[in-house]
PDB file of N, CA and C in Angstrom:
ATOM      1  N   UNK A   1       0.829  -1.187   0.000  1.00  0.00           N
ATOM      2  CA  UNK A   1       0.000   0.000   0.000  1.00  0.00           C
ATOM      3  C   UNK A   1       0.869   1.244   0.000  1.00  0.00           C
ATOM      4  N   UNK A   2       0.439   2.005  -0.855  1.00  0.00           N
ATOM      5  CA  UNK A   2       1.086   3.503  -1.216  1.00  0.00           C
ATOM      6  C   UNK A   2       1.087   4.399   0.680  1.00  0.00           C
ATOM      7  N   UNK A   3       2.058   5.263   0.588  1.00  0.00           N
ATOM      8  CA  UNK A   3       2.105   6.059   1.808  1.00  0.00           C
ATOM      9  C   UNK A   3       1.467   7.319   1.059  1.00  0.00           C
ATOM     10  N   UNK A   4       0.672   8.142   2.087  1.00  0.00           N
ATOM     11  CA  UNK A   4       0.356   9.515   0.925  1.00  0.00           C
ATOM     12  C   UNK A   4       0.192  10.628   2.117  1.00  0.00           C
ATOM     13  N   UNK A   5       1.011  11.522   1.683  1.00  0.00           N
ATOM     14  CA  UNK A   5       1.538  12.184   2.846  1.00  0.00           C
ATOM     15  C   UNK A   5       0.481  13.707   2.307  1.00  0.00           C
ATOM     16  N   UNK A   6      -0.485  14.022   2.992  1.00  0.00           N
ATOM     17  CA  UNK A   6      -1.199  15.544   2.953  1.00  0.00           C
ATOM     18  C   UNK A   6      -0.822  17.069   3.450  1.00  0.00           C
ATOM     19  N   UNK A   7      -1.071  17.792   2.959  1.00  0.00           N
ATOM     20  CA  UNK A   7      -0.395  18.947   2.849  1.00  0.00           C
ATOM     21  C   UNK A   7      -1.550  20.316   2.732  1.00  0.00           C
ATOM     22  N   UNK A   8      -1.133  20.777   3.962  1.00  0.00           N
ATOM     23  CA  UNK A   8      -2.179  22.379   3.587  1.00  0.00           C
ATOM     24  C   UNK A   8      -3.651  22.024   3.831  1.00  0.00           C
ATOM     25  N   UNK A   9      -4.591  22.717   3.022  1.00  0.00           N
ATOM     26  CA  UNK A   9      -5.789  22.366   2.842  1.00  0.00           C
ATOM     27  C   UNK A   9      -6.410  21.092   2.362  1.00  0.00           C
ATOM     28  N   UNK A  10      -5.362  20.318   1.852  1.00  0.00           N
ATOM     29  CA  UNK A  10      -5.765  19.073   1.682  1.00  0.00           C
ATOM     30  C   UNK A  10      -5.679  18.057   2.897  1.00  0.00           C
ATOM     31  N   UNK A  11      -5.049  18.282   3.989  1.00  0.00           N
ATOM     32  CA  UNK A  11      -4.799  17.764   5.123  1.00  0.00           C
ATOM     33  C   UNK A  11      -6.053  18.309   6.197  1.00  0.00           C
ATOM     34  N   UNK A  12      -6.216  19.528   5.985  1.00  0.00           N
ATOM     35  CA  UNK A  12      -7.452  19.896   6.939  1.00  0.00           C
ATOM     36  C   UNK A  12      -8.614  19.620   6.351  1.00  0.00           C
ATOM     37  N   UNK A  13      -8.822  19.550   4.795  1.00  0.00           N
ATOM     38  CA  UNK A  13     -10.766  18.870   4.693  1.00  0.00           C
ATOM     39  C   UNK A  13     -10.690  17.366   4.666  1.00  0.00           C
ATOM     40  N   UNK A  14      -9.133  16.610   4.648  1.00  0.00           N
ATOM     41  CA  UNK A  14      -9.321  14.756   4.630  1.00  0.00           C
ATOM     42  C   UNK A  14      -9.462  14.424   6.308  1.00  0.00           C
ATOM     43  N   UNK A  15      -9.000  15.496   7.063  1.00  0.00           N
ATOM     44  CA  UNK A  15      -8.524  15.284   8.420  1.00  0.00           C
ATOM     45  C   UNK A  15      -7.250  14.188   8.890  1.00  0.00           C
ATOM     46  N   UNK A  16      -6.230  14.550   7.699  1.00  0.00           N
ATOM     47  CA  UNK A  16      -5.439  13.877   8.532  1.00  0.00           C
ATOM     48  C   UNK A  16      -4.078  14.105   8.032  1.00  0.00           C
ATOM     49  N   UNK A  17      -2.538  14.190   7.794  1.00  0.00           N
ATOM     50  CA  UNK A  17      -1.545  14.584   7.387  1.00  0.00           C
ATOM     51  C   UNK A  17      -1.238  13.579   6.475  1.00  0.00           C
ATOM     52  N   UNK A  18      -1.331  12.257   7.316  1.00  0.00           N
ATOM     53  CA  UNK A  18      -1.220  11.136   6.397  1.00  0.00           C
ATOM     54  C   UNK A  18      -1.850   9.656   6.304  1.00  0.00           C
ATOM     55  N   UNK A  19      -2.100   8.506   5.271  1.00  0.00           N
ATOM     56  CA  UNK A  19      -3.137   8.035   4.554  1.00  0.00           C
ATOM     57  C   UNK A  19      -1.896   6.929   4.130  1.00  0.00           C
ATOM     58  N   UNK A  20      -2.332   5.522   4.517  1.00  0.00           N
ATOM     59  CA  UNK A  20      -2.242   4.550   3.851  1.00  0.00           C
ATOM     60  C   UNK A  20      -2.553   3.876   2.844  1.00  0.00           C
ATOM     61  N   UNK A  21      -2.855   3.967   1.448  1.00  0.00           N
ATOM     62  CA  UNK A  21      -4.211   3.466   0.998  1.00  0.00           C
ATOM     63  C   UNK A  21      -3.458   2.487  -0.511  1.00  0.00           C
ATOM     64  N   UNK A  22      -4.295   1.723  -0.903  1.00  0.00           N
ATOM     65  CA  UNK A  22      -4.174   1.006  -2.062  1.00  0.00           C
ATOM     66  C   UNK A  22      -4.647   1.230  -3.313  1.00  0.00           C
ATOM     67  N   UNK A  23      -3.989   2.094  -4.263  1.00  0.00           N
ATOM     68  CA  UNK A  23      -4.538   2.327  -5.683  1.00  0.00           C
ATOM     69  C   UNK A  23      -3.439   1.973  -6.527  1.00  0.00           C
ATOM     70  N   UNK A  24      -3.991   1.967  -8.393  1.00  0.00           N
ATOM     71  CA  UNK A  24      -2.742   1.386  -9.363  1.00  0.00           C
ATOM     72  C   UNK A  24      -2.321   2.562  -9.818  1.00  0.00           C
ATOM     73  N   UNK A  25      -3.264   3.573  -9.932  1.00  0.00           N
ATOM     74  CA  UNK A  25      -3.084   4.668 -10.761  1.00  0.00           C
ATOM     75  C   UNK A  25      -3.383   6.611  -9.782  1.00  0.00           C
ATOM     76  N   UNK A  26      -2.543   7.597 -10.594  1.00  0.00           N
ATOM     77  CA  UNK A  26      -3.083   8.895  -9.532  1.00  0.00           C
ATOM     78  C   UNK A  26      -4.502   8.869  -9.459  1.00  0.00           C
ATOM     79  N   UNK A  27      -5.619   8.533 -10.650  1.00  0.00           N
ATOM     80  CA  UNK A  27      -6.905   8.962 -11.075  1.00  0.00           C
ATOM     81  C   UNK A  27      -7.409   8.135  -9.867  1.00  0.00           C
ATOM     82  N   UNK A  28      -7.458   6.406  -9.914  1.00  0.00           N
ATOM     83  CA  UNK A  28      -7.587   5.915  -8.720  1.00  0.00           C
ATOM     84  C   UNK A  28      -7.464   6.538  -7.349  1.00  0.00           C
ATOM     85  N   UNK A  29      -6.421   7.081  -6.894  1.00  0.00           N
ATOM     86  CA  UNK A  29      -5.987   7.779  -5.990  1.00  0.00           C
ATOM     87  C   UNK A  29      -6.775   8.857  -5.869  1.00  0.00           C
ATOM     88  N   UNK A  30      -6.706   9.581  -6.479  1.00  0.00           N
ATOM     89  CA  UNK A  30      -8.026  10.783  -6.076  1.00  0.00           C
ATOM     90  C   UNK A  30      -9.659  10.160  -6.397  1.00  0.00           C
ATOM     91  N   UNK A  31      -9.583   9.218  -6.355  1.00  0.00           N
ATOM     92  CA  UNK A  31     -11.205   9.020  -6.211  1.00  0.00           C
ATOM     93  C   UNK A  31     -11.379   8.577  -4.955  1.00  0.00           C
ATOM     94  N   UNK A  32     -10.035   7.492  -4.054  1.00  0.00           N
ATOM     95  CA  UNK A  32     -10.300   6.958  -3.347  1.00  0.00           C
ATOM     96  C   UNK A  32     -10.514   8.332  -1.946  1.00  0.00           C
ATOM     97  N   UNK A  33      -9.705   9.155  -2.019  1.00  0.00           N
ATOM     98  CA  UNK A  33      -8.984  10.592  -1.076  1.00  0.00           C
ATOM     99  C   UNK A  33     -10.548  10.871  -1.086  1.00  0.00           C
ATOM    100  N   UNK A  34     -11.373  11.349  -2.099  1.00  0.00           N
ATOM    101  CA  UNK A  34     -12.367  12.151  -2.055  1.00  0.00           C
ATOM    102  C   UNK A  34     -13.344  11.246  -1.673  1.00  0.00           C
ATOM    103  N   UNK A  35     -13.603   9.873  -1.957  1.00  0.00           N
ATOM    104  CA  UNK A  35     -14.860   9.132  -1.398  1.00  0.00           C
ATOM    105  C   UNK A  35     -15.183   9.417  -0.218  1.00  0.00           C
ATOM    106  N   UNK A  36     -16.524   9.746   0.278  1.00  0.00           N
ATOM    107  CA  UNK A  36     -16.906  10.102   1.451  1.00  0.00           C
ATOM    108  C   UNK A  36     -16.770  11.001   2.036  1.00  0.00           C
ATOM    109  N   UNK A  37     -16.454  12.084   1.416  1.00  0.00           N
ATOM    110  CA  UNK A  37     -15.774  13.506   2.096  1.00  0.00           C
ATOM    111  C   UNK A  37     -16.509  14.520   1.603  1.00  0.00           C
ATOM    112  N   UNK A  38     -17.311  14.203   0.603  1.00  0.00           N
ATOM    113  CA  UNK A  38     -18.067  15.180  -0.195  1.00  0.00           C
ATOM    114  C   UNK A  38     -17.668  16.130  -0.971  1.00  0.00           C
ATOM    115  N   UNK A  39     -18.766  17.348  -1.106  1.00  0.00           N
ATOM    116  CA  UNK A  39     -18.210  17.949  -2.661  1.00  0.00           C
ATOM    117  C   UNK A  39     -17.224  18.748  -2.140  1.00  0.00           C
ATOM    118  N   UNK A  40     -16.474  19.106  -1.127  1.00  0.00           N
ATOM    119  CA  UNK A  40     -15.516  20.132  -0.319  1.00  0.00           C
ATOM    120  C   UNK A  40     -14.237  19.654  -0.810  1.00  0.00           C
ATOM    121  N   UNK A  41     -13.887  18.288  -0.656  1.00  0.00           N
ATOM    122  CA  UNK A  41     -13.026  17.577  -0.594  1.00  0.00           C
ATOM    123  C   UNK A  41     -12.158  17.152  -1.995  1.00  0.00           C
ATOM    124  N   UNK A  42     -13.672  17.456  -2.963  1.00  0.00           N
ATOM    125  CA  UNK A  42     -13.496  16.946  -3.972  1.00  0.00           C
ATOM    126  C   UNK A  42     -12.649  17.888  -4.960  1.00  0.00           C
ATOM    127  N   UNK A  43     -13.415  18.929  -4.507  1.00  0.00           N
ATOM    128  CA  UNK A  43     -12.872  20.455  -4.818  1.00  0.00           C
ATOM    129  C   UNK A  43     -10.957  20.778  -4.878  1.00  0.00           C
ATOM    130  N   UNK A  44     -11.050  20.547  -3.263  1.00  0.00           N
ATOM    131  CA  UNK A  44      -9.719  20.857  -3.194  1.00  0.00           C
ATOM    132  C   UNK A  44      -9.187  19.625  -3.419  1.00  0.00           C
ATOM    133  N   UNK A  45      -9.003  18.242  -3.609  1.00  0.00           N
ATOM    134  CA  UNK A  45      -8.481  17.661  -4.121  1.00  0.00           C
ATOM    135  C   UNK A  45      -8.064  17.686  -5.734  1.00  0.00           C
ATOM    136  N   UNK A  46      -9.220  17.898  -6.612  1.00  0.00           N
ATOM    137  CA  UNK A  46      -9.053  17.926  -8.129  1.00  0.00           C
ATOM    138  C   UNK A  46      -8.134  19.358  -7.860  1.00  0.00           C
ATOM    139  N   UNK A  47      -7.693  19.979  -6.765  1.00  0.00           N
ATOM    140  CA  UNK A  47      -6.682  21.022  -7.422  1.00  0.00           C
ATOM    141  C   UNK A  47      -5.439  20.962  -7.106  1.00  0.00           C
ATOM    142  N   UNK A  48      -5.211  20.018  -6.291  1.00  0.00           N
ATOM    143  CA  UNK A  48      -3.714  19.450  -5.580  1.00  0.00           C
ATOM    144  C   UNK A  48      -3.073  18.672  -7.295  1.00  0.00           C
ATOM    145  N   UNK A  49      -1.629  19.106  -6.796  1.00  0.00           N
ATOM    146  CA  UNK A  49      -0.624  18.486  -7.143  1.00  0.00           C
ATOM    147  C   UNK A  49      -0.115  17.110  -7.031  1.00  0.00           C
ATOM    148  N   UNK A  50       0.075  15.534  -7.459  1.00  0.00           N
ATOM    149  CA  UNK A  50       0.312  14.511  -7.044  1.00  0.00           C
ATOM    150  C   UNK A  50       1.550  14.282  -7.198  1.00  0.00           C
ATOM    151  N   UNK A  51       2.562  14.317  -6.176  1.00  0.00           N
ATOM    152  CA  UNK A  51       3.644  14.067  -6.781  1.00  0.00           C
ATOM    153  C   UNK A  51       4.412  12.172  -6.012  1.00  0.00           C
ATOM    154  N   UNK A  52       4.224  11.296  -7.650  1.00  0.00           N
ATOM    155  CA  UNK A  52       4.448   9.753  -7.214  1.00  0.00           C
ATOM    156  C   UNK A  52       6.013   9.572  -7.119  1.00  0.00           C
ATOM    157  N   UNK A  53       6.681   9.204  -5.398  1.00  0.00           N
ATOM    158  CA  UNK A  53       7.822   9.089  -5.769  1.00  0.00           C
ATOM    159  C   UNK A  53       8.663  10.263  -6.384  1.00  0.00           C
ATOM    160  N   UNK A  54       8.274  11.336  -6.043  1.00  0.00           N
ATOM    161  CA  UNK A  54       9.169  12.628  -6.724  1.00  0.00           C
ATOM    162  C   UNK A  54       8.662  13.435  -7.961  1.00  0.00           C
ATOM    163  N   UNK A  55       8.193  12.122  -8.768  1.00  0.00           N
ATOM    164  CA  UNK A  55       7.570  12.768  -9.968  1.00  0.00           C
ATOM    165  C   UNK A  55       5.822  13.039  -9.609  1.00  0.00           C
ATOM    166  N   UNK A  56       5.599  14.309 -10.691  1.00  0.00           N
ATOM    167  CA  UNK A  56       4.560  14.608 -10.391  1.00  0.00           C
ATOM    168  C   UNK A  56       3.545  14.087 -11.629  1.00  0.00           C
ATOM    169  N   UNK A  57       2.360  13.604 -11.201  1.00  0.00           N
ATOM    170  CA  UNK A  57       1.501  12.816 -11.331  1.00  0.00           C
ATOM    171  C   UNK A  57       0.068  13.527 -12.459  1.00  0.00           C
ATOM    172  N   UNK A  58       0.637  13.936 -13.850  1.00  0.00           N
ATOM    173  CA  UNK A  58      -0.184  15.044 -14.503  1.00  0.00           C
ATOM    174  C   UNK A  58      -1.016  13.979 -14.833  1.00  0.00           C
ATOM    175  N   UNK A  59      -1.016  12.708 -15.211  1.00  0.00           N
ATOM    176  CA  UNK A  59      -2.045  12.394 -16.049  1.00  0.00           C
ATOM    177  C   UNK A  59      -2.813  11.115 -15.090  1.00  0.00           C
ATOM    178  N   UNK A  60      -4.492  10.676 -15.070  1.00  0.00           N
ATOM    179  CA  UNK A  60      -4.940  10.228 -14.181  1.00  0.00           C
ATOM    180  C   UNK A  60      -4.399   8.608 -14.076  1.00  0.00           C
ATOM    181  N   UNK A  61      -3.470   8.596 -15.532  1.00  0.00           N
ATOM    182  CA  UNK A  61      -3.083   6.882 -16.004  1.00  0.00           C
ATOM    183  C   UNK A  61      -1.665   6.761 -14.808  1.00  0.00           C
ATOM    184  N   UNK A  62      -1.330   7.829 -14.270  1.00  0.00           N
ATOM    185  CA  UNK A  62       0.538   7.982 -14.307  1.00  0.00           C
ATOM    186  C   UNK A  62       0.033   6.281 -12.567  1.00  0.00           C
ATOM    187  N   UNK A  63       1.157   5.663 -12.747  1.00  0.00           N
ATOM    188  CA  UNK A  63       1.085   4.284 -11.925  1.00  0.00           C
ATOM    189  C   UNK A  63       1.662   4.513 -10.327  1.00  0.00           C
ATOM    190  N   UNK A  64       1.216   4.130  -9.471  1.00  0.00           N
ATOM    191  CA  UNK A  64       1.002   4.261  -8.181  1.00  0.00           C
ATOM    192  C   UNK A  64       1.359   2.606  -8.207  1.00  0.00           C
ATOM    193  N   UNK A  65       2.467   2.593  -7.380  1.00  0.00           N
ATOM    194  CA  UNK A  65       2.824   1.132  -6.528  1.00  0.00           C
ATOM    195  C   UNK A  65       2.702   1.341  -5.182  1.00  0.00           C
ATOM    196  N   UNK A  66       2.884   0.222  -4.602  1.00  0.00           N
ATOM    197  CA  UNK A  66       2.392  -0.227  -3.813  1.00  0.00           C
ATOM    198  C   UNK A  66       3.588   0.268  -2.537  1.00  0.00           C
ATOM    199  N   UNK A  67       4.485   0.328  -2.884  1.00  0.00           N
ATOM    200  CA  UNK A  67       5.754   1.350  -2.242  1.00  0.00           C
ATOM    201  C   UNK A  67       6.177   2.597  -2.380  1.00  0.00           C
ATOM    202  N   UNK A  68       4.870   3.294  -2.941  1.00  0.00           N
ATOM    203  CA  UNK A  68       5.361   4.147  -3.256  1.00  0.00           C
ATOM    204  C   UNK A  68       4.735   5.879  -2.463  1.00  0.00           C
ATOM    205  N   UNK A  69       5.854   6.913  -2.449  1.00  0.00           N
ATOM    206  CA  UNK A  69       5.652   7.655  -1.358  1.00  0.00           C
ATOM    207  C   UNK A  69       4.867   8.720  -2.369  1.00  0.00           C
ATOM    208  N   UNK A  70       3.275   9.093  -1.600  1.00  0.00           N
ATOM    209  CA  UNK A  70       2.838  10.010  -3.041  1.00  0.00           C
ATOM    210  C   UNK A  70       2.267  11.463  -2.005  1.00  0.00           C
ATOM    211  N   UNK A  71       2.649  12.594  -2.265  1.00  0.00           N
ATOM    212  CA  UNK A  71       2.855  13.475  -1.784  1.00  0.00           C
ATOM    213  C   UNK A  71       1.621  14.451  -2.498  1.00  0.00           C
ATOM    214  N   UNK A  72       0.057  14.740  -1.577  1.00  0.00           N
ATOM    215  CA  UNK A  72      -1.044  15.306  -2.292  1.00  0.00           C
ATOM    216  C   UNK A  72      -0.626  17.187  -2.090  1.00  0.00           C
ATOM    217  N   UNK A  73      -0.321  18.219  -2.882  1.00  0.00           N
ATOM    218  CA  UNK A  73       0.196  19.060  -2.238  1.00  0.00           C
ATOM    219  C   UNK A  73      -0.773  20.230  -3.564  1.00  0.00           C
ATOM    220  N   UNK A  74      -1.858  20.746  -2.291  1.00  0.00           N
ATOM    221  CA  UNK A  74      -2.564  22.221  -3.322  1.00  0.00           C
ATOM    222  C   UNK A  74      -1.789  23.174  -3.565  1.00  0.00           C
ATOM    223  N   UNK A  75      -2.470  24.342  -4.487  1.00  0.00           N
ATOM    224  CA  UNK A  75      -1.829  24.810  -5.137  1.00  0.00           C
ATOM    225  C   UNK A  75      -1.269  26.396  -3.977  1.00  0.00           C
ATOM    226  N   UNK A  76       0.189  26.579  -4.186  1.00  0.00           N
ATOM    227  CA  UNK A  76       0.551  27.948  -3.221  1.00  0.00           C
ATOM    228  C   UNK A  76       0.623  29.118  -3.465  1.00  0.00           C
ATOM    229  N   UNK A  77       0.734  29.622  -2.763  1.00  0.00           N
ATOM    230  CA  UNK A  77       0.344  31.558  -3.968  1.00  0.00           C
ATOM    231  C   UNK A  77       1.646  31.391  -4.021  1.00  0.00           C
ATOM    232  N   UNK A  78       1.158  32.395  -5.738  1.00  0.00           N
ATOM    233  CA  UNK A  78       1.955  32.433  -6.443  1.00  0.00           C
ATOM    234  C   UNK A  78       2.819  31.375  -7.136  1.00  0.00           C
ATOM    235  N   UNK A  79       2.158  29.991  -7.450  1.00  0.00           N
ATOM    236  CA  UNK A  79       2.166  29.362  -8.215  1.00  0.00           C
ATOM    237  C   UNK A  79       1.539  28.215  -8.890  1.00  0.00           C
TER     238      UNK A  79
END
């Protein structure tokens, strides 16, 4: 299972810094973050940054292992 470490506003509407969870893909991954959290969650999630393992996670195909450290991080002023 992926480690997924939260950041900012994405840490205060999931309630928590960090998240164990099992997905193959980022798209997976943000469906699982937002299930149950409603439309708040969903919001600021579709605007976070995924970055898998260092690289960042533009497309919903990009692959999520099972070791791997994925870092959910919204967007900061000024960029």
């Amino acid at each position: 299972m992926a480690r997924i470490r939260l950041f900012a506003g994405a840490a205060d509407i999931l309630g928590a810094s960090e998240l164990i969870l099992e997905a193959a893909t980022a798209g997976e991954l943000r469906r699982l973050l937002v299930a149950g959290h409603g439309t708040s969650a969903e919001q600021v999630v579709s605007r976070c940054s995924l970055m898998v393992d260092g690289v960042r996670a533009a497309e919903d195909e990009h692959p999520v292992q099972a070791d791997s450290l994925v870092d959910v991080l919204p967007p900061f002023a000024g960029g």
